[in-house]
Protein backbone atom coordinates (compact mmCIF):
# COMPACT_ATOMS: atom_id res chain seq x y z
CA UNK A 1 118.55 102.50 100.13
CA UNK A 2 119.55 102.09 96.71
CA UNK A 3 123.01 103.51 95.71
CA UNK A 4 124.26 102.31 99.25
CA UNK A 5 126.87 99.58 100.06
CA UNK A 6 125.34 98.54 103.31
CA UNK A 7 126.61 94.96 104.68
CA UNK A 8 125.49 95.42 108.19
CA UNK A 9 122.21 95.81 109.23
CA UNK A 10 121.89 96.90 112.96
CA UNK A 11 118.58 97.27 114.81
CA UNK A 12 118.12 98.40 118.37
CA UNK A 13 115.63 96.28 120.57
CA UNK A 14 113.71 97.55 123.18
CA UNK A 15 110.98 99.66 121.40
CA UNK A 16 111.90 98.85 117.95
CA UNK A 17 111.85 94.88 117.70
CA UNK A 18 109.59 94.19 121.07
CA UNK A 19 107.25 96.56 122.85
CA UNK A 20 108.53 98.84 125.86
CA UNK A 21 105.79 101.75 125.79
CA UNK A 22 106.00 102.73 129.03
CA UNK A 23 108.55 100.70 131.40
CA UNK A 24 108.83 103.35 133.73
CA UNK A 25 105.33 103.98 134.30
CA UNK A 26 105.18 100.55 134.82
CA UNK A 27 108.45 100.61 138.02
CA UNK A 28 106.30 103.83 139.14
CA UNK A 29 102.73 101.26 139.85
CA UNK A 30 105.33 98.95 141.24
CA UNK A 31 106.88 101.38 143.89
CA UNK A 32 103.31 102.36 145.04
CA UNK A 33 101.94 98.97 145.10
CA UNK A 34 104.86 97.58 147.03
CA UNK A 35 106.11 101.16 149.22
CA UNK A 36 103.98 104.38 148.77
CA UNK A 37 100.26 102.66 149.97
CA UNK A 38 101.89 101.96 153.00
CA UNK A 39 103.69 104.98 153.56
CA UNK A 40 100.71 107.97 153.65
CA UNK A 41 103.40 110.84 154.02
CA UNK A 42 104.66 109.95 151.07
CA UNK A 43 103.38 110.61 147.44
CA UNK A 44 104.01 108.00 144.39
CA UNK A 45 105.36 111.40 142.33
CA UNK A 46 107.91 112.19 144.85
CA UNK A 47 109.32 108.84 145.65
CA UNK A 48 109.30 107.90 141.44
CA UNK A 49 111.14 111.85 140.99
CA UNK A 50 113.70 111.47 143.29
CA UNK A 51 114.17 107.32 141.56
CA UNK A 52 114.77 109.23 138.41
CA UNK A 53 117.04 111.66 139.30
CA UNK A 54 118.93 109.33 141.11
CA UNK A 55 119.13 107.17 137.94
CA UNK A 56 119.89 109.59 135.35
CA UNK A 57 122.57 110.78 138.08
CA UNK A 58 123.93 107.32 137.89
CA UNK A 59 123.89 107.31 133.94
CA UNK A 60 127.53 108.71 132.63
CA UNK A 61 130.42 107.39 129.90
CA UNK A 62 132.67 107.72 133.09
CA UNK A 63 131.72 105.04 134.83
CA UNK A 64 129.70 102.53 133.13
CA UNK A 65 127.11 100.48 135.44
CA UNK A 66 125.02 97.58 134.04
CA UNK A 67 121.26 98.85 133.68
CA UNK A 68 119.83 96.30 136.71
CA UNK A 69 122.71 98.07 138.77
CA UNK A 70 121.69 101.55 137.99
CA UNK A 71 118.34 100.57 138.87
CA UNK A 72 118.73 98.82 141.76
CA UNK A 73 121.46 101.68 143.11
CA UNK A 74 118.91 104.55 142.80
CA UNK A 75 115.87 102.50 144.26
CA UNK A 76 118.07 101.57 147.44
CA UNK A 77 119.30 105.59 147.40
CA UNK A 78 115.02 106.22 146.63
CA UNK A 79 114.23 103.96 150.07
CA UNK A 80 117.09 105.50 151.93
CA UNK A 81 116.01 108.99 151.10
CA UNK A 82 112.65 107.99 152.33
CA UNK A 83 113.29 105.69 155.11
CA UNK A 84 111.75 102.52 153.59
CA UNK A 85 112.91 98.73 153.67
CA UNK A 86 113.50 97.95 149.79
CA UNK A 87 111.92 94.84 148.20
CA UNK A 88 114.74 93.69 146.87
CA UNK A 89 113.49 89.64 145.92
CA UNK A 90 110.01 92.09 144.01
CA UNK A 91 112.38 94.84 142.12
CA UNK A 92 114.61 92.36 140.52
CA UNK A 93 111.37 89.96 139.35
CA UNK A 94 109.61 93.49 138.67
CA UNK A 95 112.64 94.16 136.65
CA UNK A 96 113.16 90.73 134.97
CA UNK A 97 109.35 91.20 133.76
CA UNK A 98 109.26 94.38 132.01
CA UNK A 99 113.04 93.30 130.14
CA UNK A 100 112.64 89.73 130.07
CA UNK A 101 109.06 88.97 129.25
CA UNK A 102 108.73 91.29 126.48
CA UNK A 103 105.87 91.47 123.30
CA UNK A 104 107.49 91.59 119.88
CA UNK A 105 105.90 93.57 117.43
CA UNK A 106 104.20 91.54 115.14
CA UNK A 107 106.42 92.26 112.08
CA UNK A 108 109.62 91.98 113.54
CA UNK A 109 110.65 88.58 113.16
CA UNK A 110 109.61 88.85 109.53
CA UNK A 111 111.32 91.78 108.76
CA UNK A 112 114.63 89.95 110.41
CA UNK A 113 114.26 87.27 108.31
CA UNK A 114 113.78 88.84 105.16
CA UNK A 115 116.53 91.17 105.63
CA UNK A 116 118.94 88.63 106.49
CA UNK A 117 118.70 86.78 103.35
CA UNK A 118 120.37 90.10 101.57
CA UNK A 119 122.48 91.44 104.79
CA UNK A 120 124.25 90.60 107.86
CA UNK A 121 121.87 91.63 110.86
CA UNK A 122 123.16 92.56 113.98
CA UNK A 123 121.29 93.79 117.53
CA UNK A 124 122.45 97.55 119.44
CA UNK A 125 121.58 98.15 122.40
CA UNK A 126 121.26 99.18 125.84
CA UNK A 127 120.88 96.10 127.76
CA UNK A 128 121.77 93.83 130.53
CA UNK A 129 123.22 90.16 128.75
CA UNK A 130 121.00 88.16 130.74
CA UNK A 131 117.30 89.78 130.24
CA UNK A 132 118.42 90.30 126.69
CA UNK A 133 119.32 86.81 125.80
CA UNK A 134 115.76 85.57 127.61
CA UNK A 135 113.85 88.12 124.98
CA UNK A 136 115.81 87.06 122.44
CA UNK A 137 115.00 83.39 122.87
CA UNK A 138 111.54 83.76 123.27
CA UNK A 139 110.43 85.64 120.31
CA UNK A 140 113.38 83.31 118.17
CA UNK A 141 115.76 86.23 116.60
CA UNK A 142 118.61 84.96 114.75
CA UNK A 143 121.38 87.62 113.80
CA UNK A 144 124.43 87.75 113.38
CA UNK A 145 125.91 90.02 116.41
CA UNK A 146 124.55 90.65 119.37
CA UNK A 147 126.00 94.62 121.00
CA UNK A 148 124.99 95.29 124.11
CA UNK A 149 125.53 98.04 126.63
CA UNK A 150 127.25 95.32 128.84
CA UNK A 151 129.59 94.26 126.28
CA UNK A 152 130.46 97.49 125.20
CA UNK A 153 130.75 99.39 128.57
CA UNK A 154 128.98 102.03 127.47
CA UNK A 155 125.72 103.38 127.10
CA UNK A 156 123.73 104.85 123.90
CA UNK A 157 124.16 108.18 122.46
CA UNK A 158 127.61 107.17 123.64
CA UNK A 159 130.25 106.72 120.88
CA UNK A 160 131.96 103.42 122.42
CA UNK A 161 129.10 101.20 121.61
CA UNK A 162 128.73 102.18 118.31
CA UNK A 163 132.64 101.62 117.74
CA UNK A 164 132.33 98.54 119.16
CA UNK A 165 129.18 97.43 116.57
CA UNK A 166 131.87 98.54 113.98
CA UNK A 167 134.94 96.78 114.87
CA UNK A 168 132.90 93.59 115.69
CA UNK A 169 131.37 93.39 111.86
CA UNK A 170 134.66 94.40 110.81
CA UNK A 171 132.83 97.06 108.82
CA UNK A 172 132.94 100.82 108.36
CA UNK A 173 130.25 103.36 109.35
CA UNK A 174 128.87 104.42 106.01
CA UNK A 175 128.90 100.39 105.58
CA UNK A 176 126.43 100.20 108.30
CA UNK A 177 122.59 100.79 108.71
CA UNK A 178 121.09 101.46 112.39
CA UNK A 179 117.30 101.15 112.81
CA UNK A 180 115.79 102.72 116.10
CA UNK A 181 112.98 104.21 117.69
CA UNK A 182 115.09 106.72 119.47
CA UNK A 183 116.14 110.06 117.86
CA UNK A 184 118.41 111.08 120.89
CA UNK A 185 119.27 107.48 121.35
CA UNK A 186 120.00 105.80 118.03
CA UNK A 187 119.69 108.08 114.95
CA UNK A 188 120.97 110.96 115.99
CA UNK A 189 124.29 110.20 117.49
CA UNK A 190 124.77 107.36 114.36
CA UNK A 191 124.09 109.90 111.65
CA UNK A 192 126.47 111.82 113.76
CA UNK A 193 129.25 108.71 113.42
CA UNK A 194 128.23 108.57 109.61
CA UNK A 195 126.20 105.50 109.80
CA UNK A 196 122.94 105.56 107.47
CA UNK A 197 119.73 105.00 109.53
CA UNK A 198 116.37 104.26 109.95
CA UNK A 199 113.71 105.83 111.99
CA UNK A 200 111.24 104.15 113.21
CA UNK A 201 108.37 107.09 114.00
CA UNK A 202 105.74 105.15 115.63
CA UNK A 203 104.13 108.10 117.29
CA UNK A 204 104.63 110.66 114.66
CA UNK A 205 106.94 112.61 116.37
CA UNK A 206 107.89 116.06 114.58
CA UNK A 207 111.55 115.24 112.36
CA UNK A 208 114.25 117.31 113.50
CA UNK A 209 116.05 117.04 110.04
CA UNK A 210 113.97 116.98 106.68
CA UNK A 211 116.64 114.47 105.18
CA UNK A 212 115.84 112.05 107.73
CA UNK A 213 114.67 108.51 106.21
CA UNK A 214 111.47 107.38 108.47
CA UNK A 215 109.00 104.73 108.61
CA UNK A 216 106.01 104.29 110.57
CA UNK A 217 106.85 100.80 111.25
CA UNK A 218 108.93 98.09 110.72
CA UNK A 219 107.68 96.38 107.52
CA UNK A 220 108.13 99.28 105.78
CA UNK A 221 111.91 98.70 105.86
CA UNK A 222 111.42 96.21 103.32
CA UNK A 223 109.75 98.60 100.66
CA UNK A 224 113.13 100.73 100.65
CA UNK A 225 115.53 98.03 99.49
């Protein structure tokens, strides 16, 4: 990063600081633990499509819903559709699980910490307050700002929240570095904004621009400054 004035270091969470490989997969075992073994005219593929359709259906700038309520509002639409009794007490402690009691990967914390002798460090994402601030705690991140979806009524690729990571640091976009796992998600839509990034190409997905920085994981960050 050398020839760069960053002064903000931003770093999305889920999947880049603690482990979410496959959350969904993970809702799909729930609904046929809890619905689809006791419904035989239903199939676990079916009831989990329709949840997802439902949920990306649910997912707009227009109207901005918190991610337990888009959750919860297609798997009531997902037991209407199918004429099941939702769980509601399970979903929420299903939910509260997979974004609560997270894994961090094992050289997160130390990449935090090294970073933020040098730079203010900062967390974007899409993510409820609540669950958030219980991962948080756990695995002992300290930064400087905290950006959620919640705060910023708005979702990522959106623009708000990435206007709202600026005007809270009180710092410009080529001022600004955003580390993420998601191309679509994070990099993409920053480098779009102007922001410098970092992506962080755990499963050595194919680039989609040659000039893109990359790492393979986190602690290589620190080799680049």
């Amino acid at each position: 990063m050398n020839g760069l004035q960053i002064k903000v270091i931003f770093f999305d969470y889920y999947g880049t600081l603690v482990q979410m490989e496959k959350p969904f997969q993970q809702l799909k075992e729930w609904f046929h633990t809890t619905h689809i073994q006791r419904q035989t005219k239903v199939s676990a593929n079916e009831f989990f499509m329709f949840f997802s359709r439902q949920r990306a259906s649910l997912l707009c700038p227009d109207k901005f819903l918190t991610g337990y309520q888009t959750l919860v509002g297609s798997y009531h639409k997902t037991c209407e559709k199918f004429h099941i009794s939702p769980e509601d007490s399970g979903f929420r402690s299903c939910i509260e699980s997979l974004f609560s009691d997270t894994t961090a990967y094992e050289d997160a914390l130390l990449t935090i910490e090294k970073l933020h002798h040098i730079y203010q460090i900062g967390i974007l994402t899409n993510a409820d307050n609540d669950l958030l601030k219980e991962s948080m705690k756990k695995h002992r991140f300290v930064v400087d700002y905290v950006i959620t979806s919640e705060d910023a009524k708005c979702n990522k690729p959106w623009e708000g929240i990435f206007m709202k990571a600026m005007n809270t640091a009180k710092t410009k976009a080529e001022q600004i570095l955003i580390i993420g796992d998601s191309l679509t998600d994070d990099i993409m839509p920053a480098q779009d904004m102007g922001f410098n990034t970092i992506w962080i190409n755990r499963n050595n997905q194919e680039k989609t621009d040659e000039k893109m920085l990359e790492v393979k994981a986190l602690k290589e960050v620190l080799q680049l400054f």
